[in-house]
C-alpha atoms as a PDB file:
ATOM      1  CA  UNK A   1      25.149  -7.360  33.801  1.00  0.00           C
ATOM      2  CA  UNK A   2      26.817  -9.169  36.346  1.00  0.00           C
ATOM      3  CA  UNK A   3      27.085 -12.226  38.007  1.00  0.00           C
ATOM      4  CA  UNK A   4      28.495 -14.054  41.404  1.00  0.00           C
ATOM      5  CA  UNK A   5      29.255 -17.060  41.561  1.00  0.00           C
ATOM      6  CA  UNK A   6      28.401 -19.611  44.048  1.00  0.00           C
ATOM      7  CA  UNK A   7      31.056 -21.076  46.288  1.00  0.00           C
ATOM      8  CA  UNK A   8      31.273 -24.155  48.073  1.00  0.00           C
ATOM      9  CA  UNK A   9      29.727 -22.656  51.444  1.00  0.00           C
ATOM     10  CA  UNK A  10      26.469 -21.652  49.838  1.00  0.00           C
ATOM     11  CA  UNK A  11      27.250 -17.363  49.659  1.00  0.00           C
ATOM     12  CA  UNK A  12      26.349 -17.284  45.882  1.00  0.00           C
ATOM     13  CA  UNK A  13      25.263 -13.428  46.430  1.00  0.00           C
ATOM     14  CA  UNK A  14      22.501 -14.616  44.773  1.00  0.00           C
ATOM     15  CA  UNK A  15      18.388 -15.585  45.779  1.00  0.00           C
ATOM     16  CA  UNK A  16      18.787 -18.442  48.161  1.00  0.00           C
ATOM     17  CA  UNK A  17      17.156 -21.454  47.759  1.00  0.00           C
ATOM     18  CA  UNK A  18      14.268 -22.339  50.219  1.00  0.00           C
ATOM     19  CA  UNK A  19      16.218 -24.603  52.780  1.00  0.00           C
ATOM     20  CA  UNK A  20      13.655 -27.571  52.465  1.00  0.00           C
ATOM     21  CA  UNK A  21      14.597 -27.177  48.730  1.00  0.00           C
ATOM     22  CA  UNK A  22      18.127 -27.493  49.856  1.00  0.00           C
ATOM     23  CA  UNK A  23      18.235 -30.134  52.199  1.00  0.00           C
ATOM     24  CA  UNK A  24      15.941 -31.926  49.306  1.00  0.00           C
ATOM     25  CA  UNK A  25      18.680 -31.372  46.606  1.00  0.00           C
ATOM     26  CA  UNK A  26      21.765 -32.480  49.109  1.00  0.00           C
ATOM     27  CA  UNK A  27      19.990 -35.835  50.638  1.00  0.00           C
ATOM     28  CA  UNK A  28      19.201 -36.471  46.351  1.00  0.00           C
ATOM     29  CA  UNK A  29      23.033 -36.504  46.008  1.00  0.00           C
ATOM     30  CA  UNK A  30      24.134 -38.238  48.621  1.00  0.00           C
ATOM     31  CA  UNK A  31      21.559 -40.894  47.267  1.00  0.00           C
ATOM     32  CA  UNK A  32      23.437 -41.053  44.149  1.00  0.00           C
ATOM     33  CA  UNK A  33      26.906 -40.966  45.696  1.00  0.00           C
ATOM     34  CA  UNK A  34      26.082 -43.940  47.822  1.00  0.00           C
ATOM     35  CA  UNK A  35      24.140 -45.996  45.095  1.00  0.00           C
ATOM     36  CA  UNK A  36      27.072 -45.084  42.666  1.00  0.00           C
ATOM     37  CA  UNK A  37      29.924 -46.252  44.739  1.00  0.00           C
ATOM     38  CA  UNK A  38      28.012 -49.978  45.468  1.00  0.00           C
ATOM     39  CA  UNK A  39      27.837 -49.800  41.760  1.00  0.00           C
ATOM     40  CA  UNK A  40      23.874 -49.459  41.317  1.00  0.00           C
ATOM     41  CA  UNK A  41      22.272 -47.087  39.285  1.00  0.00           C
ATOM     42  CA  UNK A  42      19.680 -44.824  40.070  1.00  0.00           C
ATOM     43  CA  UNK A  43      16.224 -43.199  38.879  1.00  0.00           C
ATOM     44  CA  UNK A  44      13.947 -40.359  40.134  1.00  0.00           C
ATOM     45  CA  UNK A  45      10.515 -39.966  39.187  1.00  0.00           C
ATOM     46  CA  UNK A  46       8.973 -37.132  37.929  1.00  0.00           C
ATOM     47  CA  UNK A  47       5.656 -37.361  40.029  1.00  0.00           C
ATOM     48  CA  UNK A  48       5.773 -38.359  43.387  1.00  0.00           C
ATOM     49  CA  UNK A  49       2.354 -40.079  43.746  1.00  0.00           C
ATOM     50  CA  UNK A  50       3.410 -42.935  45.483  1.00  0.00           C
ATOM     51  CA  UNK A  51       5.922 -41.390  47.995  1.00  0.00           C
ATOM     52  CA  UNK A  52       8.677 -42.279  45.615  1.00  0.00           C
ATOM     53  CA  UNK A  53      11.444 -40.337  44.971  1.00  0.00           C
ATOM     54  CA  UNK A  54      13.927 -43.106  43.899  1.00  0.00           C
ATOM     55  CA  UNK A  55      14.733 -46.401  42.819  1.00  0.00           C
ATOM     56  CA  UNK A  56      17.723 -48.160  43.034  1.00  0.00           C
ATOM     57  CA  UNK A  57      18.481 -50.803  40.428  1.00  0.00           C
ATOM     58  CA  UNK A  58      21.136 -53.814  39.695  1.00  0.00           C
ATOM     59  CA  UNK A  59      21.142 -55.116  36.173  1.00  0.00           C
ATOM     60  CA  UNK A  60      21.546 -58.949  35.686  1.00  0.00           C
ATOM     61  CA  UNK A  61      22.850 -61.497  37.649  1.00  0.00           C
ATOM     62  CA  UNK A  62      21.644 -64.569  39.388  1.00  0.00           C
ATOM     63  CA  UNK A  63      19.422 -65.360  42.262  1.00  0.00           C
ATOM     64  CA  UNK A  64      16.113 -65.092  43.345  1.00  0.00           C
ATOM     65  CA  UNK A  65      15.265 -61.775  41.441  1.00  0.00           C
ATOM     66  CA  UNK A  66      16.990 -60.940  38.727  1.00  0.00           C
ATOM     67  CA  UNK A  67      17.787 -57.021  38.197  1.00  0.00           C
ATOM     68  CA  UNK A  68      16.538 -56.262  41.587  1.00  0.00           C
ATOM     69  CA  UNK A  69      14.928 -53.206  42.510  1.00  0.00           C
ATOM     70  CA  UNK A  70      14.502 -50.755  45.725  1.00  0.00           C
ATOM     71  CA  UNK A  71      12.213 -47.919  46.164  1.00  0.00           C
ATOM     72  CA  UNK A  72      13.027 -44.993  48.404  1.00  0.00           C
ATOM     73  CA  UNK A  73      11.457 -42.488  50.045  1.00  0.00           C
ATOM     74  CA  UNK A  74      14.299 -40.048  51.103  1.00  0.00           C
ATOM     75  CA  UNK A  75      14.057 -37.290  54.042  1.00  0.00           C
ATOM     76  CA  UNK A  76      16.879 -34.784  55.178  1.00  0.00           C
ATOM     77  CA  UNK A  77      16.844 -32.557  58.780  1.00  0.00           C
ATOM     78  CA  UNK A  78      19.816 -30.958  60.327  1.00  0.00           C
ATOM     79  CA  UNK A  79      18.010 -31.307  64.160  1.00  0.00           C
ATOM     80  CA  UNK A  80      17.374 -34.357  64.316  1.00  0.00           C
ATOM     81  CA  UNK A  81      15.596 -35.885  67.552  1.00  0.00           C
ATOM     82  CA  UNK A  82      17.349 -39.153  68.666  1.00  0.00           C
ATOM     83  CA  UNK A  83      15.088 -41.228  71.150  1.00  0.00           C
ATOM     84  CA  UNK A  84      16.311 -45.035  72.196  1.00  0.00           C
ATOM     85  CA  UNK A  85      18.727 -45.208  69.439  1.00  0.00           C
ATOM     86  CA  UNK A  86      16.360 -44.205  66.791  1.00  0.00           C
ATOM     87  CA  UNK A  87      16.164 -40.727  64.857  1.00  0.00           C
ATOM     88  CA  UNK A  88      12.251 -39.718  65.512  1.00  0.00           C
ATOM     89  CA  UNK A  89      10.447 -37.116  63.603  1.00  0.00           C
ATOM     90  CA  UNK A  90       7.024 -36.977  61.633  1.00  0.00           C
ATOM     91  CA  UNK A  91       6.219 -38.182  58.702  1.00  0.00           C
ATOM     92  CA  UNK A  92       3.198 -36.837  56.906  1.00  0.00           C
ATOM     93  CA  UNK A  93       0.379 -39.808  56.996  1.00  0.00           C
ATOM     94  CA  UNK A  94       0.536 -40.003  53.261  1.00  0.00           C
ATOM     95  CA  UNK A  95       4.182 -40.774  53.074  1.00  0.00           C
ATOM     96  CA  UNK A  96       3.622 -43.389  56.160  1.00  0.00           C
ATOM     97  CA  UNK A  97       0.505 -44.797  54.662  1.00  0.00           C
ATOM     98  CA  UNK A  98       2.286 -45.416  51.165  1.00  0.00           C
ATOM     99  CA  UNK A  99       5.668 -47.077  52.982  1.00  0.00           C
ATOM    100  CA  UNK A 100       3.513 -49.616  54.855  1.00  0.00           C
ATOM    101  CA  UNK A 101       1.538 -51.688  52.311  1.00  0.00           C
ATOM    102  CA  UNK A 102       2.925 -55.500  52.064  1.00  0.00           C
ATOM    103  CA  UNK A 103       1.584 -55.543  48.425  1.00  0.00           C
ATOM    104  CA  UNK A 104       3.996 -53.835  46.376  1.00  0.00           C
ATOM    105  CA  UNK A 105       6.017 -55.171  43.744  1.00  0.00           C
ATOM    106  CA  UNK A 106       9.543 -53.256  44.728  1.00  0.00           C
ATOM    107  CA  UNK A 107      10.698 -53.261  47.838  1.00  0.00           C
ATOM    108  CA  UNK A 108      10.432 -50.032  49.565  1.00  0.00           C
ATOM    109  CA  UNK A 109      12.686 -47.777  52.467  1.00  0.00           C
ATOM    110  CA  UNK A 110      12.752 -44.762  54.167  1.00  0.00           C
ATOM    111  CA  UNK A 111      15.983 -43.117  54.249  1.00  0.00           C
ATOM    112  CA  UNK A 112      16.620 -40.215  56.498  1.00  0.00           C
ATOM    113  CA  UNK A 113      19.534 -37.734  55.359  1.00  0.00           C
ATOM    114  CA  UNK A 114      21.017 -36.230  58.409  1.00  0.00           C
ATOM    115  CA  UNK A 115      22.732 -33.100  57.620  1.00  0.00           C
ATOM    116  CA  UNK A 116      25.137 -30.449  59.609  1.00  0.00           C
ATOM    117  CA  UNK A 117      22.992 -27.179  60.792  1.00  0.00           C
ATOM    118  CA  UNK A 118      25.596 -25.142  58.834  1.00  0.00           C
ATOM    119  CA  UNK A 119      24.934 -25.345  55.511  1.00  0.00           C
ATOM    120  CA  UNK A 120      28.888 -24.625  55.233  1.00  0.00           C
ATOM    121  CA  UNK A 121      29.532 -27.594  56.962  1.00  0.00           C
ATOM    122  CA  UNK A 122      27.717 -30.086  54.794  1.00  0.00           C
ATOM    123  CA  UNK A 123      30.554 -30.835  52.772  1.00  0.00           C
ATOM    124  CA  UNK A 124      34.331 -30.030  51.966  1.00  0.00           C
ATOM    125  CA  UNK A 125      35.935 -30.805  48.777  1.00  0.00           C
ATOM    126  CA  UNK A 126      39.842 -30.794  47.816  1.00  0.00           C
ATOM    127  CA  UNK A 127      42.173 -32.105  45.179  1.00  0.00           C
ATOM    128  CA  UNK A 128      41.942 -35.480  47.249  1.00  0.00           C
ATOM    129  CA  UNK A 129      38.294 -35.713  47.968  1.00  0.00           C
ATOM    130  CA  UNK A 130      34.813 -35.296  48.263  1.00  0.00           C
ATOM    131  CA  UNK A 131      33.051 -35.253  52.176  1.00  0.00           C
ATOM    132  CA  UNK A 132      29.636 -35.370  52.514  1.00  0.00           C
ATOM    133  CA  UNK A 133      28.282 -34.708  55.454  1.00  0.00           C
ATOM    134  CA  UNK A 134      27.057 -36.103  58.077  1.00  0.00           C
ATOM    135  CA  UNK A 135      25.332 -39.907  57.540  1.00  0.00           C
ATOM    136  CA  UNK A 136      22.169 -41.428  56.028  1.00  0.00           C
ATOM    137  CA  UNK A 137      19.897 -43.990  57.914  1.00  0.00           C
ATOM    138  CA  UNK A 138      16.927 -46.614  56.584  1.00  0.00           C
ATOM    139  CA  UNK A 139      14.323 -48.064  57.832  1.00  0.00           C
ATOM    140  CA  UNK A 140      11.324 -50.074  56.673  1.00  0.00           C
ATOM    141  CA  UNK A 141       8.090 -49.735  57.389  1.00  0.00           C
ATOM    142  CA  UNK A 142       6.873 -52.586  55.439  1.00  0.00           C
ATOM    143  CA  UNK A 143       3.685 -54.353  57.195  1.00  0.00           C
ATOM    144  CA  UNK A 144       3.132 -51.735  59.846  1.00  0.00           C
ATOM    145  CA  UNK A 145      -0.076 -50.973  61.105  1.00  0.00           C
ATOM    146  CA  UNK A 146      -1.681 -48.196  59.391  1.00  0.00           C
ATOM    147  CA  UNK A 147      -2.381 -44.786  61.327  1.00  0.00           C
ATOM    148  CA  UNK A 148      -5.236 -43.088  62.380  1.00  0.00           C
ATOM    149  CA  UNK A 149      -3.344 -39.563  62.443  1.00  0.00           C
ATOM    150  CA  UNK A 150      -4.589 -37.389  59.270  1.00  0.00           C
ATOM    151  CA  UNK A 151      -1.697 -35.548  59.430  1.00  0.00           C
ATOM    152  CA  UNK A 152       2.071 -37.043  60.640  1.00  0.00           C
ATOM    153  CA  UNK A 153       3.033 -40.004  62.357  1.00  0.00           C
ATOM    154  CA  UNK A 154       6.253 -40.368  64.216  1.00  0.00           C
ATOM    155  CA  UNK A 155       8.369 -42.751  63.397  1.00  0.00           C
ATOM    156  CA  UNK A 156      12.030 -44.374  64.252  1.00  0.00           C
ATOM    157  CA  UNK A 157      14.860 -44.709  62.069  1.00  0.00           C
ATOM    158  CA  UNK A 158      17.488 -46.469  63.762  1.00  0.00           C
ATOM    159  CA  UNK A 159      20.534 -45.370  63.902  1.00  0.00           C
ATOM    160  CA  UNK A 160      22.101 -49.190  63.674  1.00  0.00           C
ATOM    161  CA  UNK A 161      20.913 -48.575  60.145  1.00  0.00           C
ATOM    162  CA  UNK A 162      22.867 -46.940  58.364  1.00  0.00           C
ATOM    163  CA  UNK A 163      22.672 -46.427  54.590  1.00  0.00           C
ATOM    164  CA  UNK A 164      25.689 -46.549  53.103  1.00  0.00           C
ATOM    165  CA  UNK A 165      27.376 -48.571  50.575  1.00  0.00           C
ATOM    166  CA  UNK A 166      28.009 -51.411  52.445  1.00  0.00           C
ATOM    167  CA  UNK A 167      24.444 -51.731  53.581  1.00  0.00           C
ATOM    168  CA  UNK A 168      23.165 -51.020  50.247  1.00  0.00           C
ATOM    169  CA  UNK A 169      24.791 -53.964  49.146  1.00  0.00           C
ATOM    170  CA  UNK A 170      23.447 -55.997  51.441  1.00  0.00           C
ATOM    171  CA  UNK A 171      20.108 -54.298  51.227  1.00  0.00           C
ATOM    172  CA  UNK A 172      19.899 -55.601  47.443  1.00  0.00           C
ATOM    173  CA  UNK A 173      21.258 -58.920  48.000  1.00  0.00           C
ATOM    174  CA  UNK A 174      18.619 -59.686  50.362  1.00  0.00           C
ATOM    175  CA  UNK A 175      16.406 -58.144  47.547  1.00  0.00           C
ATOM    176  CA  UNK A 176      17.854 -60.165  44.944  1.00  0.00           C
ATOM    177  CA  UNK A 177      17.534 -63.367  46.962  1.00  0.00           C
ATOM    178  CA  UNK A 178      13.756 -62.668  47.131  1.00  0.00           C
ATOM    179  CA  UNK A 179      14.129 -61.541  50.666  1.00  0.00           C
ATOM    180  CA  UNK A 180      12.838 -58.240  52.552  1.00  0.00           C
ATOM    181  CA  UNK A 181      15.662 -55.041  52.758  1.00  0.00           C
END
């Protein structure tokens, strides 16, 4: 029996993965590159009931909130539609309707994975690095009003948003001190 092997440009020779599945599995490590690198660790649920797919945690310290948490919902595209400064595509109304509610316990985000159309071209690695590409944005959509749409809603990420380890850090600071992302 015998076997190819997959190289870094995705032509394993082998069953491809759905692309959804793909994009899914890329914007999941770039999550965990950028949450690593602020120094934060991560978890994924199992189920995704509650249009969670991660949380982001710091242990200890002093403030507000000790150990603080966020919660992420995480989407990837490679086309993405940029209106006003904002990345705009649909979100399915459960996903919408479980990012809005004031109540929770754990902050929660939306982060949008933006991703080259070549799968090729999502990232290059070397003896001197690691490149992901292209960028991750956040936005939340905490206290929003909720949507009659059964279906999607559109909504904005901005692109002054972006999630990366800087804004992370901030992003849990403002969490720790008992304040909104």
């Amino acid at each position: 029996m015998s076997h190819r092997g997959i190289d870094c440009c995705g032509n394993n020779g082998l069953i491809a993965v759905d692309s959804n599945k793909q994009k899914e599995q890329f914007s999941n490590a770039f999550v965990v590159a950028v949450a690593a690198a602020a120094g934060f660790v991560t978890g994924k649920w199992d189920v995704d009931d509650d249009s969670i797919d991660w949380q982001i945690a710091a242990s200890g310290g002093h403030g507000t909130r000790r150990s603080p948490r966020l919660e992420l919902q995480l989407k990837c595209t490679a086309r993405p539609s940029i209106v006003d400064g904002s990345i705009r595509f649909p979100l399915s109304a459960k996903n919408y309707e479980d990012l809005i509610p004031e109540n929770v316990s754990v902050p929660r985000i939306l982060v949008a994975v933006i991703v080259p159309t070549q799968v090729s071209d999502w990232f290059t690695l070397s003896d001197e690095s690691l490149i992901l590409r292209n960028c991750a944005y956040w936005v939340s959509l905490r206290g929003l009003e909720p949507s009659e749409n059964e279906v999607s809603v559109a909504v904005g990420v901005p692109l002054a948003q972006r999630f990366d380890v800087s804004a992370l850090g901030a992003i849990m600071e403002r969490v720790r001190a008992g304040e909104l992302p």
